[in-house]
Structures are given as C-alpha cells and as structure tokens.
Protein backbone atom coordinates (compact mmCIF):
# COMPACT_ATOMS: atom_id res chain seq x y z
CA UNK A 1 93.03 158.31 113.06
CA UNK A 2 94.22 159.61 116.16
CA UNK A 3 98.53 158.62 116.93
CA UNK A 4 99.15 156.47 119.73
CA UNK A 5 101.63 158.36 121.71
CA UNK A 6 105.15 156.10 122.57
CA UNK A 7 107.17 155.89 125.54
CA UNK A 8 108.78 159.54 125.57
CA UNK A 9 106.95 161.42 123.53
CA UNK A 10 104.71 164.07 124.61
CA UNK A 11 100.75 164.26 124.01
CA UNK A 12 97.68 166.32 125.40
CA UNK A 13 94.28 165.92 125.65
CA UNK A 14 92.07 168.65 125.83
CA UNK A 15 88.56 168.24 127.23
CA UNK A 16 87.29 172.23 125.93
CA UNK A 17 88.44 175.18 125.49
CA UNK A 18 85.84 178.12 124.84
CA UNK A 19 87.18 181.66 123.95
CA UNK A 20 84.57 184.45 123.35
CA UNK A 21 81.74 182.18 123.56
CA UNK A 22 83.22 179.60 120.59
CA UNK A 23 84.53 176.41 121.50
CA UNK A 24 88.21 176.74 120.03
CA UNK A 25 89.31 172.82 121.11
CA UNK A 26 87.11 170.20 121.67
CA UNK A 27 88.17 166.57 122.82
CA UNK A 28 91.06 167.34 121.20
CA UNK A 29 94.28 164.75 121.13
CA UNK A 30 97.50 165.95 119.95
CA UNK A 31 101.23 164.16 119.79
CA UNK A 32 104.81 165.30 119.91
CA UNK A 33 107.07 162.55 118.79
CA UNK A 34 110.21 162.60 121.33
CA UNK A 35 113.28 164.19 118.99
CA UNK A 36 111.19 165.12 115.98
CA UNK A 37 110.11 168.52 114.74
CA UNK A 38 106.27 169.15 114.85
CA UNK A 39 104.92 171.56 112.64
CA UNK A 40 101.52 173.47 113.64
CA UNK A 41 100.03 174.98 109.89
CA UNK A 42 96.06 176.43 109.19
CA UNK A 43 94.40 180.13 108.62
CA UNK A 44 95.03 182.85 111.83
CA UNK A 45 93.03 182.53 114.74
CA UNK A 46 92.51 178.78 113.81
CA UNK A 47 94.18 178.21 117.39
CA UNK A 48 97.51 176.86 116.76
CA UNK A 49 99.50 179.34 119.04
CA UNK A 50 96.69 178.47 121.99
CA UNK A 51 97.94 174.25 121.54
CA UNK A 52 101.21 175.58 121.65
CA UNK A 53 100.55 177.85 124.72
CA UNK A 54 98.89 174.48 126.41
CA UNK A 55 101.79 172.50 125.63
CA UNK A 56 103.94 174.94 127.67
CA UNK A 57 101.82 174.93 130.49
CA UNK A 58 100.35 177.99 130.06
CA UNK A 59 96.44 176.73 130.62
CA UNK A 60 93.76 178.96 130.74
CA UNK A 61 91.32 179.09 133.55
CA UNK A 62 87.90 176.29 132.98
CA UNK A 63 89.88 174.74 130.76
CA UNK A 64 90.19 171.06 130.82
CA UNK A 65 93.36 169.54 129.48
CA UNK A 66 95.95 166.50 130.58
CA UNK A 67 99.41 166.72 129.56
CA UNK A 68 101.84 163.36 129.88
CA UNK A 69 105.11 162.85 128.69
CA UNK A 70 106.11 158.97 129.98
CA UNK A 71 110.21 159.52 129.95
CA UNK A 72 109.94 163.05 132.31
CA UNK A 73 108.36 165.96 133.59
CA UNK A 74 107.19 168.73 131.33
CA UNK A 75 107.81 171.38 134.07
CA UNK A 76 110.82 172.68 133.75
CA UNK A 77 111.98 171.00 129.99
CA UNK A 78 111.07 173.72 128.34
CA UNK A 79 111.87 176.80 125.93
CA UNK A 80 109.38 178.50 124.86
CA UNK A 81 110.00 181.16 122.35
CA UNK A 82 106.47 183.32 121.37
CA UNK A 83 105.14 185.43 118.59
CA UNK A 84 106.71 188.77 120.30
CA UNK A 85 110.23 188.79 120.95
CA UNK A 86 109.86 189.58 125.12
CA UNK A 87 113.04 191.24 125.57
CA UNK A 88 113.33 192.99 128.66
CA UNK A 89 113.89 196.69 127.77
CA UNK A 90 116.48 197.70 130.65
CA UNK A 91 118.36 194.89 129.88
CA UNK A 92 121.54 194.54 126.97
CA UNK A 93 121.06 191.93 124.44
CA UNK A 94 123.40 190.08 126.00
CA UNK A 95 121.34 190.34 129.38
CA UNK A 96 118.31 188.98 127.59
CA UNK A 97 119.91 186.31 126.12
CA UNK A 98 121.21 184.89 129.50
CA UNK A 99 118.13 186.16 131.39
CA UNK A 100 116.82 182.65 132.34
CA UNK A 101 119.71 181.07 133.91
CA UNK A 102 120.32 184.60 135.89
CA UNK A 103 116.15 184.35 137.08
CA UNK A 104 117.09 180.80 138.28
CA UNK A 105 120.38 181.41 140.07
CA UNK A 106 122.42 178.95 137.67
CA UNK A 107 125.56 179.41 136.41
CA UNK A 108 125.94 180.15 132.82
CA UNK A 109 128.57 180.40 129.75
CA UNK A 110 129.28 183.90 128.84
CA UNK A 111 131.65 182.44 126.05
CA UNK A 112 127.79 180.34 124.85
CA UNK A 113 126.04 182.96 125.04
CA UNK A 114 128.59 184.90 122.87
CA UNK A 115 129.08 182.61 120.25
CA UNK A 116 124.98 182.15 119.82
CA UNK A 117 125.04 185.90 119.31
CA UNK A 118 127.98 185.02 116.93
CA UNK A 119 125.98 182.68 115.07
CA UNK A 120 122.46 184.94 114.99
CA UNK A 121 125.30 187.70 113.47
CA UNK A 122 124.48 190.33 116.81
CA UNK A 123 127.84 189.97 118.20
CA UNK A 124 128.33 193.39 117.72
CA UNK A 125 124.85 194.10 119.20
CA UNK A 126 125.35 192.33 122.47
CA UNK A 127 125.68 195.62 124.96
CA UNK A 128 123.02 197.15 122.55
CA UNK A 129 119.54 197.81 124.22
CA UNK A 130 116.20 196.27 122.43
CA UNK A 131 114.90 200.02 121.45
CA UNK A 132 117.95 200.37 119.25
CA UNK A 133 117.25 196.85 117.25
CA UNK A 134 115.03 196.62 114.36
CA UNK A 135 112.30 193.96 114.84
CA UNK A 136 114.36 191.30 112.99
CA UNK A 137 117.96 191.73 114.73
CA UNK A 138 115.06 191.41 118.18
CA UNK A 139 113.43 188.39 116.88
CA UNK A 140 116.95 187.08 116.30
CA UNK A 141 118.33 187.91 119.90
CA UNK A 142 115.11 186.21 121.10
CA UNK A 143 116.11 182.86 119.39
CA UNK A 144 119.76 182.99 120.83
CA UNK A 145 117.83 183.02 124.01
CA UNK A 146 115.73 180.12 123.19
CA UNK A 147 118.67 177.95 122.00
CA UNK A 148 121.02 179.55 125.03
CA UNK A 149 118.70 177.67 127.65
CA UNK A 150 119.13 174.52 125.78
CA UNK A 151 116.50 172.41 126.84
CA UNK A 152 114.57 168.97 125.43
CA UNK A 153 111.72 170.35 124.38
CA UNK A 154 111.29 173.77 122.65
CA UNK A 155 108.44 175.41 121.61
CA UNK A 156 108.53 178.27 119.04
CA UNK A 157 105.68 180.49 117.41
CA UNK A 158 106.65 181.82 114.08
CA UNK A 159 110.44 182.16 115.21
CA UNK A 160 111.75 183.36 111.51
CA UNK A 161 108.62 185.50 110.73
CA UNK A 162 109.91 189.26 110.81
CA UNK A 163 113.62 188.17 109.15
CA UNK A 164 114.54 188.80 105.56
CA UNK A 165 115.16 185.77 103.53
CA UNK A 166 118.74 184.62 103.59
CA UNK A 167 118.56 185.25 107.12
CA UNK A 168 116.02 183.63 107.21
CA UNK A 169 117.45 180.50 105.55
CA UNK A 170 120.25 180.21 107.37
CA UNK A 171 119.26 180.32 110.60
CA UNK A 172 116.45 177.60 109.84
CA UNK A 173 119.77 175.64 108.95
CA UNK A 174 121.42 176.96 112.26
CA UNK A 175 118.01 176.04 114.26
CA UNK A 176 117.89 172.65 112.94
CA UNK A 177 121.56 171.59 113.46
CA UNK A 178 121.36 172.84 116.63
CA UNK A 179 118.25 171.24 117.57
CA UNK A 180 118.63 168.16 116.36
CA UNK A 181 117.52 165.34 118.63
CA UNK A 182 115.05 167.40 120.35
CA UNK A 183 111.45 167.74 120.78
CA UNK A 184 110.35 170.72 119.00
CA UNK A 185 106.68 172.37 118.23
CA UNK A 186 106.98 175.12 115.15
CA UNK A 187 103.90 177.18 114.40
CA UNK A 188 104.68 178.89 110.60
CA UNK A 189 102.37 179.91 107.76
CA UNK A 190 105.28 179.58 105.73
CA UNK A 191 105.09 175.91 103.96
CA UNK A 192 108.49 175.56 102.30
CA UNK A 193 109.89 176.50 106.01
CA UNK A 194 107.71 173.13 107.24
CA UNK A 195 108.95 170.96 104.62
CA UNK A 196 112.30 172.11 105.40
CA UNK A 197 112.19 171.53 109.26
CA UNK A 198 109.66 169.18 110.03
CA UNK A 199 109.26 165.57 110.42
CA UNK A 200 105.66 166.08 110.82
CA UNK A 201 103.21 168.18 109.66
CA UNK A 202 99.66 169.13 110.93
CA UNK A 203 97.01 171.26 109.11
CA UNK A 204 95.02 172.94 112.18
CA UNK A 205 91.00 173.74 110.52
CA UNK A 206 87.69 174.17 111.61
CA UNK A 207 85.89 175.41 114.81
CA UNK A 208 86.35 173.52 116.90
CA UNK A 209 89.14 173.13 115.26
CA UNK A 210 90.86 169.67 114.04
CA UNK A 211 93.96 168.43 113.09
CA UNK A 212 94.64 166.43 109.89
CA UNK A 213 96.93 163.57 109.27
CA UNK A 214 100.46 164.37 109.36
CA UNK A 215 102.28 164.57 106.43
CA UNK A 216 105.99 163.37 106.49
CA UNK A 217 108.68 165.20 104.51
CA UNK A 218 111.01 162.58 103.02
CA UNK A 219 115.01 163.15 103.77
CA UNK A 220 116.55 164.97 106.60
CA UNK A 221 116.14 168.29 107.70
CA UNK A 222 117.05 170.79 107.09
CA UNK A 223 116.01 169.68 103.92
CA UNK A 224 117.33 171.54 100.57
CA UNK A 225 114.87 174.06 99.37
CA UNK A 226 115.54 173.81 95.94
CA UNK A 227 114.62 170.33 95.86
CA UNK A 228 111.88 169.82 92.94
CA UNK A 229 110.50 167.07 95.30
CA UNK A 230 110.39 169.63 98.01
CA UNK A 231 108.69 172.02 95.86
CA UNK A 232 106.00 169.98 94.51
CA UNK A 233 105.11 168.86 98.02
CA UNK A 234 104.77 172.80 99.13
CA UNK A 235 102.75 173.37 96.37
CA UNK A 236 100.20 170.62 97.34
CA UNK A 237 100.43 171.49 100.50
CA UNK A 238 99.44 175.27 99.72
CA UNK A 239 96.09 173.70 97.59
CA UNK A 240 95.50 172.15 100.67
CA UNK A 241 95.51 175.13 102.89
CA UNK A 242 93.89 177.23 100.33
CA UNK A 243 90.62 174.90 100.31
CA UNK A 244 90.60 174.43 103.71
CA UNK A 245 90.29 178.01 103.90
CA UNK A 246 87.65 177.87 100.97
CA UNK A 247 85.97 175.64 102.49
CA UNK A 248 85.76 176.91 106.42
C-alpha cells in the first residue's frame, strides 16, 4: 500500500534507475511526511543512500524520476549531510562550518556557528584544520554544518556512524531537539538509533529494490533508549532485517 502524499510533504517517483546493468529502482514511490523524521533501513548497496541522493536533487543521467513537494520548492530547502564528512581541507573548522552561507554571499552568525561547535564539543577545535581531527571530531564538525544552514528539509546519510557511543547519544538528542519540526531523511543501520529518531520507518529490500510499510515508533523522539518497549521493538525489527537478508 503505497502513502498518499499530503499537502506539504515531499514524495518522488522514480520511473528506473539501472546501475551496472541491474535495475536498482523501479516504479518506485516514496513519501516524506512534512516535519517528521524518515528513516531509510536494509543490507548495503540495497540503494538507500541513491533515494536519498534523488531526494536532494542529485539525479543521475537516463534516469527518470519526478520530485513534488505541494507547500515549496525543493531547490534550495535543503541540507544535505553525506556518508563522508566533505570538509574542505584549506579551510578551519570553523570555515567549514560556515562554508555555505560564505559560497552564497549571505550573511551569517559567527556567535551560531560558535555555539553549534559548542554543542558538537569542538569549540576548542574551531581554527583547527580537518587533517588534525580524528574521523569522529570530522563527522561531528560536518553536522554543525548541516544544522548551521538551518534549512526545512535535511537529509543525512549515517550522520552518527564513526562517533563513540555517548557521543553518539547525545548528539542524536541534540539533532532531534534541534530539528524538531522539520523534514528530515536518516539513512542508519543502527535500529535502536531509528526507534529513537524516527516517526517512520522504512525497510529498503530486494532488486529492484522495495520499500515496506512503515513502522511507527510510539512516543516522542528522541525517545528513551532504555525503554523495554523500545527495546522489544528493535529487536523485532533486527529479525526483520536479518530475514530479509536471509531471504534476498
């Protein structure tokens, strides 16, 4: 059963996509509730960073695809944050963080900028150059510049992946409060970070692949993870990954 997309949110349809000689999508419908978290879940290489990729525009050539959001423009409303961190080595952290308003000619907040750095605990790192960060304190400086451009939707692929745990944790907390009321797309193979963020998620199998019903967390995120409901719900969720996997 395939969502009916509302007034605001945001949906594609993709015609095909082939990569390597396999069709990856394939009449293909996919819905971003306005100001909820999606969450993107199946094996690698199941194509959930290409969907996210599409939803940012970023369409490869002979591929088919239409992208509608009823309330505005997609161009333009979004932050994208990807797998690798992007920093731009000749630039501070600082200079990375406030990189897209600087490429566009607008006028920023040096004091927001600072206090994101605050908040992702690189304060101290902000006139530091990438090649001295380890991958985590980069991955960290690369969501202070997702959150610093502070736009309605935001994409982000595997944003907490290379960060140790209570890092971790917290800035899912810090990511949430902050991005509450937004439209947001997370790609994670992590399940207890879905249940804790999302207010939908989607299981991404097959080639070409397909998307299974949502599953809605109960509750608000971001959601406690010591929550025995919470925990039961992961673990189902990780039988259901593991035999789709089984089963591809």
């Amino acid at each position: 059963m395939t969502m009916s997309p509302k007034q605001g949110d945001i949906s594609i349809h993709i015609e095909q996509l082939t990569f390597d000689n396999m069709v990856l999508f394939n009449n293909l419908d996919f819905v971003m509730p306005e100001g909820q978290w999606t969450c993107l879940m199946g094996e690698s290489g199941v194509g959930k960073s290409t969907l996210l990729r599409l939803v940012a525009g970023l369409v490869p050539e002979k591929t088919t695809t239409t992208i509608t959001a009823a309330d505005f423009g997609i161009e333009g409303e979004i932050a994208y944050m990807a797998q690798n961190d992007l920093l731009l080595p000749w630039l501070t952290v600082f200079e990375n963080v406030v990189l897209g308003a600087r490429l566009r000619g607008d006028a920023f907040s040096s004091e927001r900028a600072l206090d994101l750095l605050k908040q992702v605990n690189l304060l101290g790192s902000a006139h530091d150059l990438p090649a001295t960060l380890s991958g985590g304190m980069r991955q960290r400086a690369a969501l202070a510049r997702t959150l610093m451009e502070d736009r309605p939707i935001v994409l982000m692929d595997e944003p907490f992946s290379a960060l140790d745990t209570i890092t971790r944790v917290r800035l899912q907390e810090f990511a949430a409060e902050m991005l509450r009321g937004r439209t947001v797309l997370l790609v994670t193979h992590d399940p207890l970070e879905a249940f804790r963020l999302a207010d939908r998620i989607h299981v991404m199998s097959g080639r070409p692949a397909v998307l299974f019903e949502p599953i809605k967390p109960a509750g608000r995120p971001p959601r406690d993870m010591r929550d025995p409901e919470l925990l039961a719900e992961q673990a189902k969720l990780l039988d259901q990954l593991a035999n789709v996997k089984s089963a591809a």
